[in-house]
N, C-alpha and C. Protein backbone atom coordinates (compact mmCIF):
# COMPACT_ATOMS: atom_id res chain seq x y z
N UNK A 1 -110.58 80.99 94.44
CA UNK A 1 -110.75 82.02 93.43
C UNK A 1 -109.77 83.15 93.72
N UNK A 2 -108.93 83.38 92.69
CA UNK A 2 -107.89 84.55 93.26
C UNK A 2 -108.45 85.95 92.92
N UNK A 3 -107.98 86.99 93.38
CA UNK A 3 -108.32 87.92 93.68
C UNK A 3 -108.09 88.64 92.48
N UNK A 4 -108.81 89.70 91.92
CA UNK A 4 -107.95 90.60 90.75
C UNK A 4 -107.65 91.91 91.05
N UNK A 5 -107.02 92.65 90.84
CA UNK A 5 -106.62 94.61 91.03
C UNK A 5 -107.49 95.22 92.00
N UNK A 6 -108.63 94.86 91.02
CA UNK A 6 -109.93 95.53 91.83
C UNK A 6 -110.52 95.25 93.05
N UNK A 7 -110.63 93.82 92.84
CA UNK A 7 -111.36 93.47 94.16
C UNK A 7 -109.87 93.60 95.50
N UNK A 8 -108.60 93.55 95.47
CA UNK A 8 -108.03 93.86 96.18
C UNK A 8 -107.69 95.19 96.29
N UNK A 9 -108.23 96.10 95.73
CA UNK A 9 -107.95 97.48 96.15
C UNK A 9 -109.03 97.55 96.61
N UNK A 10 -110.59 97.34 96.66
CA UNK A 10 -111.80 97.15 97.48
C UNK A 10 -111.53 96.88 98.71
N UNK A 11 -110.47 95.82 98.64
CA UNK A 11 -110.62 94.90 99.90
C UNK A 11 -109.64 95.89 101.22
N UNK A 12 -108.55 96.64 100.67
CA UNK A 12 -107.60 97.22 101.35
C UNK A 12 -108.49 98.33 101.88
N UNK A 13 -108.84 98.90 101.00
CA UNK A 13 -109.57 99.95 101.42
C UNK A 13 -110.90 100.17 102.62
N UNK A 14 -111.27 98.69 102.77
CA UNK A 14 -112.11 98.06 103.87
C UNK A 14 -110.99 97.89 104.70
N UNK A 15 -110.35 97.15 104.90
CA UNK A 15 -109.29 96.82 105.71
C UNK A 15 -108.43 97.84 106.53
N UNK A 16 -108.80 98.97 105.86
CA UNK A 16 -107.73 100.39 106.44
C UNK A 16 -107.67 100.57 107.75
N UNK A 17 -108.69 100.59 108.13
CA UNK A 17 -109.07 100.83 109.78
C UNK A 17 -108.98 100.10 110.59
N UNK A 18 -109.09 98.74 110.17
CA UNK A 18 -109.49 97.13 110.95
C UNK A 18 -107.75 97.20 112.05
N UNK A 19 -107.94 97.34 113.06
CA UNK A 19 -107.24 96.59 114.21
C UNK A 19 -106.91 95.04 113.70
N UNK A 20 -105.48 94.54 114.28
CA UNK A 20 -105.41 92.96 114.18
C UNK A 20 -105.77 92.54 115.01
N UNK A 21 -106.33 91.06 114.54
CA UNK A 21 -107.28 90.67 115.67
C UNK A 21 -106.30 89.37 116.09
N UNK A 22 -105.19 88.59 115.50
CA UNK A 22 -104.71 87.89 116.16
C UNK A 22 -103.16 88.16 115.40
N UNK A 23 -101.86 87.98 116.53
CA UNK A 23 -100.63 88.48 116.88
C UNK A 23 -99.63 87.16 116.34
N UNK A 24 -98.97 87.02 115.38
CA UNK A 24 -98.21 85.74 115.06
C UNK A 24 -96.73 86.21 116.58
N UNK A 25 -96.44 85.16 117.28
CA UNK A 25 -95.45 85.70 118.15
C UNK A 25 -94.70 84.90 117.59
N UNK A 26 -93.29 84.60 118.86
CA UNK A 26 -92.25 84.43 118.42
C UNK A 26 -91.95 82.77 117.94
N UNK A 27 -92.43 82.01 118.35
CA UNK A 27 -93.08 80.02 117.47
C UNK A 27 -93.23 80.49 116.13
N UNK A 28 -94.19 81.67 115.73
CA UNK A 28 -94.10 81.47 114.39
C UNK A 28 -95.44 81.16 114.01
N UNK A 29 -95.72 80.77 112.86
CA UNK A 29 -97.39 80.17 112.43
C UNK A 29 -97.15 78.95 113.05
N UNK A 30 -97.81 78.63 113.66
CA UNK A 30 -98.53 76.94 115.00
C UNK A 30 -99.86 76.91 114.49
N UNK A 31 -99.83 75.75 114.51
CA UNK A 31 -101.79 75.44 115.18
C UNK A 31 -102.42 75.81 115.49
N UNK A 32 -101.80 76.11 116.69
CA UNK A 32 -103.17 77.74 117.53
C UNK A 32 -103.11 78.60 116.85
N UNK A 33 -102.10 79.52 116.41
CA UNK A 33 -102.43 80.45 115.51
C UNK A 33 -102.98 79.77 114.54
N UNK A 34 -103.05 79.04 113.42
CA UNK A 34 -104.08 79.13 112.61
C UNK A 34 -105.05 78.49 112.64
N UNK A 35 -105.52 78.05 113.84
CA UNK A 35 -107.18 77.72 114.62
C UNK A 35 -107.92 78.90 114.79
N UNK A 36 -107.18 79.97 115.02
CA UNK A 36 -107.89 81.43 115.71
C UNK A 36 -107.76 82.32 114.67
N UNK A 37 -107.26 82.24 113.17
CA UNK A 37 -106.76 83.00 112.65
C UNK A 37 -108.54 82.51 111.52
N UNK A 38 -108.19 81.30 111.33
CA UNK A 38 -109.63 80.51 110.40
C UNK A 38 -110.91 81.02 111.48
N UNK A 39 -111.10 80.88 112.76
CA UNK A 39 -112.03 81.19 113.38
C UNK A 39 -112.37 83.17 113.02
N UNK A 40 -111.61 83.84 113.00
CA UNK A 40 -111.70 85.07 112.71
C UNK A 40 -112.43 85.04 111.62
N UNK A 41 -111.54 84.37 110.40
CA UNK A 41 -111.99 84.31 109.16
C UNK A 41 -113.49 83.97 109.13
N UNK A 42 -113.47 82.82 109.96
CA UNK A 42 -115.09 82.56 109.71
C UNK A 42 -116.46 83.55 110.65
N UNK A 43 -115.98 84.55 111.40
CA UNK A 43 -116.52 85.51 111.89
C UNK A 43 -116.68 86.92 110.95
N UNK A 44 -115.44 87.16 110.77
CA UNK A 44 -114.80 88.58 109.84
C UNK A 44 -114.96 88.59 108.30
N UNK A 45 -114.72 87.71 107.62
CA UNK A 45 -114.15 87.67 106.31
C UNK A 45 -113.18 88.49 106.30
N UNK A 46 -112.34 89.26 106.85
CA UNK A 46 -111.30 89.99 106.37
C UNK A 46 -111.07 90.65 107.33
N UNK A 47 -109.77 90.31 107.89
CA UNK A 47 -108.42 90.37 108.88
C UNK A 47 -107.47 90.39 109.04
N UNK A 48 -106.92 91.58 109.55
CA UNK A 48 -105.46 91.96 110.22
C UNK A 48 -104.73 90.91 111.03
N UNK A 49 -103.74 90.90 110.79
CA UNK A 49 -102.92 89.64 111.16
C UNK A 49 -101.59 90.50 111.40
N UNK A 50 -101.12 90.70 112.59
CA UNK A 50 -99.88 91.11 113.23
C UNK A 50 -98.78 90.14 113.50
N UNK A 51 -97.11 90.44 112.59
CA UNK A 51 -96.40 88.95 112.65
C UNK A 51 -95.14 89.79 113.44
N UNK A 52 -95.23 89.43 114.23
CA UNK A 52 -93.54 89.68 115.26
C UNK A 52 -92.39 89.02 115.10
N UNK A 53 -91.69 89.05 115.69
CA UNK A 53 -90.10 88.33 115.14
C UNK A 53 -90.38 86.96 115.42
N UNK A 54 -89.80 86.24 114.44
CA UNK A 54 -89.80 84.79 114.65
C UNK A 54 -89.01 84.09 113.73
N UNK A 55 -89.13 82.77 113.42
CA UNK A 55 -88.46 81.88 112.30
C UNK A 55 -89.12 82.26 111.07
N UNK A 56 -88.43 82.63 110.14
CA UNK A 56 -88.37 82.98 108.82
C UNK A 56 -88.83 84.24 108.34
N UNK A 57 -89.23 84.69 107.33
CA UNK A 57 -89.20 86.16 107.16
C UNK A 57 -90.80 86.15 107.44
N UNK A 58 -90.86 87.60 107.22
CA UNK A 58 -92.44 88.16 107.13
C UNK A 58 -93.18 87.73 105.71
N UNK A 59 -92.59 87.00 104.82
CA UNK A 59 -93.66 86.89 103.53
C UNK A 59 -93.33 85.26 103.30
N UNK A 60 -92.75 84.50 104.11
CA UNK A 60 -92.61 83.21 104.57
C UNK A 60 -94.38 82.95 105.32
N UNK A 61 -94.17 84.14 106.78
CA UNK A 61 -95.16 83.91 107.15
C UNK A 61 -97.05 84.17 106.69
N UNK A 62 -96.86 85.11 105.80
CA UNK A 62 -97.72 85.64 105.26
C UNK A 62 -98.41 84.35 104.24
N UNK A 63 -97.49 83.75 103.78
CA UNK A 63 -98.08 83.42 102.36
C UNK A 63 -98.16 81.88 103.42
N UNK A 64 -97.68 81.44 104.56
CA UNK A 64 -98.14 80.52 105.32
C UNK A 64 -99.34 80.36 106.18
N UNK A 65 -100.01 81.63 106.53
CA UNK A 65 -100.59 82.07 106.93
C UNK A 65 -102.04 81.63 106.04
N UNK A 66 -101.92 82.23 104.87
CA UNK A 66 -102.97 82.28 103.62
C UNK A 66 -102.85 80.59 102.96
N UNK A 67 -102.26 79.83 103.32
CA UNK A 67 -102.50 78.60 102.92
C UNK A 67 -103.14 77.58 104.17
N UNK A 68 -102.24 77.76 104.96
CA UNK A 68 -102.93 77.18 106.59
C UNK A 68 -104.32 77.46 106.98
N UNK A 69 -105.12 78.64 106.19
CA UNK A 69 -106.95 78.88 106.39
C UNK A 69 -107.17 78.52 105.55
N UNK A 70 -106.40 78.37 103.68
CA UNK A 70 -107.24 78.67 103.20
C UNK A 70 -107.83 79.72 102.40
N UNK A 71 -107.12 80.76 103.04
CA UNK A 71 -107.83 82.42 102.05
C UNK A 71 -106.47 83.30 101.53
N UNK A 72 -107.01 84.62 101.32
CA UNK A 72 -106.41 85.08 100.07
C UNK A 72 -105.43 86.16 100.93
N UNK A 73 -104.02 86.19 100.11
CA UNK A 73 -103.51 86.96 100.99
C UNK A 73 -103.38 88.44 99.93
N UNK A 74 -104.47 89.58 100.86
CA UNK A 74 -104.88 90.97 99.93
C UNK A 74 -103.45 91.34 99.73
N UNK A 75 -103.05 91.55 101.41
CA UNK A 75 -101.92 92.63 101.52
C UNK A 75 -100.93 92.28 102.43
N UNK A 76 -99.63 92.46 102.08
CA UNK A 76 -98.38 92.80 103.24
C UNK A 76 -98.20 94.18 103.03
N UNK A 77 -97.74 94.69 104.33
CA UNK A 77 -97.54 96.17 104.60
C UNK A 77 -96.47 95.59 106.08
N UNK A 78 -95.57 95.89 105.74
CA UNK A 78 -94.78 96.12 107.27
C UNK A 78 -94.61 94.37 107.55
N UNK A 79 -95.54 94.82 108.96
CA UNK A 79 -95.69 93.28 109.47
C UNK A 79 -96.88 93.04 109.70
N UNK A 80 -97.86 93.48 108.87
CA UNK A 80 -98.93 93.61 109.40
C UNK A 80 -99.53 92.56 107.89
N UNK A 81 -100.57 91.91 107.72
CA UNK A 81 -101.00 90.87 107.03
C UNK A 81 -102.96 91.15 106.85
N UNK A 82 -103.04 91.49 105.65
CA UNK A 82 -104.71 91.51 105.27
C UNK A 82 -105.40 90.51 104.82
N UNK A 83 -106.10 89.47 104.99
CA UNK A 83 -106.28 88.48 104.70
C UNK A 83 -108.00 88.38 104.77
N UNK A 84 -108.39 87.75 103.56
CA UNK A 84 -109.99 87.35 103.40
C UNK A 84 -110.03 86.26 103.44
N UNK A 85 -111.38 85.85 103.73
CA UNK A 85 -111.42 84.39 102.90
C UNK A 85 -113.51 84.76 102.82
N UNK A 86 -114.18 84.31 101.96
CA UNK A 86 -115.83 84.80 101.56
C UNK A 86 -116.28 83.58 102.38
N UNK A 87 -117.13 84.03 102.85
CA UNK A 87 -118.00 82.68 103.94
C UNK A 87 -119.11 82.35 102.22
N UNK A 88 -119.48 80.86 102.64
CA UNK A 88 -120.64 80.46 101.50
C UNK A 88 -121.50 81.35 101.51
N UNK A 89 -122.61 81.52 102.92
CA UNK A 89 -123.76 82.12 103.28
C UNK A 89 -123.50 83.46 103.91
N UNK A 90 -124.72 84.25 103.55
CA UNK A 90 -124.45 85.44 104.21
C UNK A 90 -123.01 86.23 104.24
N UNK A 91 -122.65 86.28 103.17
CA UNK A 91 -121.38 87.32 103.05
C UNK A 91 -121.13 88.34 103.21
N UNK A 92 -120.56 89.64 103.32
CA UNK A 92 -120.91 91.12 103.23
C UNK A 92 -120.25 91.70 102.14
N UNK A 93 -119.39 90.57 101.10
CA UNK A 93 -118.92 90.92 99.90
C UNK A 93 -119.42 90.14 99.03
N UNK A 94 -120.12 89.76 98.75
CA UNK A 94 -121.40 88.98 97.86
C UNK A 94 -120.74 90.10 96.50
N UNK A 95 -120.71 91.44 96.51
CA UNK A 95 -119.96 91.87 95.19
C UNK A 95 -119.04 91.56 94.67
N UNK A 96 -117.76 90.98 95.48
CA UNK A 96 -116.67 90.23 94.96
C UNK A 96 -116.62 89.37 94.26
């Protein structure tokens, strides 16, 4: 389900404060990164994702990032990556 205006200006605005919780290094999006990146997701619903220098640009990785979990990519800013994805049960955006 893609996102519309609203619910991603909701979503940023949650997101403002959030620390990244996992660091793309210099490999790039791997496996491990997006084992730990879906595991967040399925803890968080919505996470900071920090991308450092590597193979291909920053919206290469971004929009690789958001297909490899699965979820929605809110925001690029910098190098920094906002990303949801709604768990079935127990959500904390059940308004979305």
């Amino acid at each position: 389900m893609p996102l519309n205006g609203k619910q991603r200006r909701a979503l940023r605005a949650e997101g403002h404060h959030l620390e990244p919780v996992v660091i793309v290094g210099q490999s790039g999006v791997t496996e491990g990164v997006l084992g730990a990146i879906t595991q967040a997701l399925n803890d968080h619903e919505l996470i900071k994702v920090k991308i450092n220098e590597g193979p291909g640009t920053r919206q290469e990785a971004a929009t690789s990032l958001a297909e490899g979990t699965g979820s929605e990519l809110v925001q690029l800013l910098g190098r920094t990556v906002l990303l949801f994805k709604k768990r079935e049960e127990d959500s904390k955006y059940d308004r979305l």
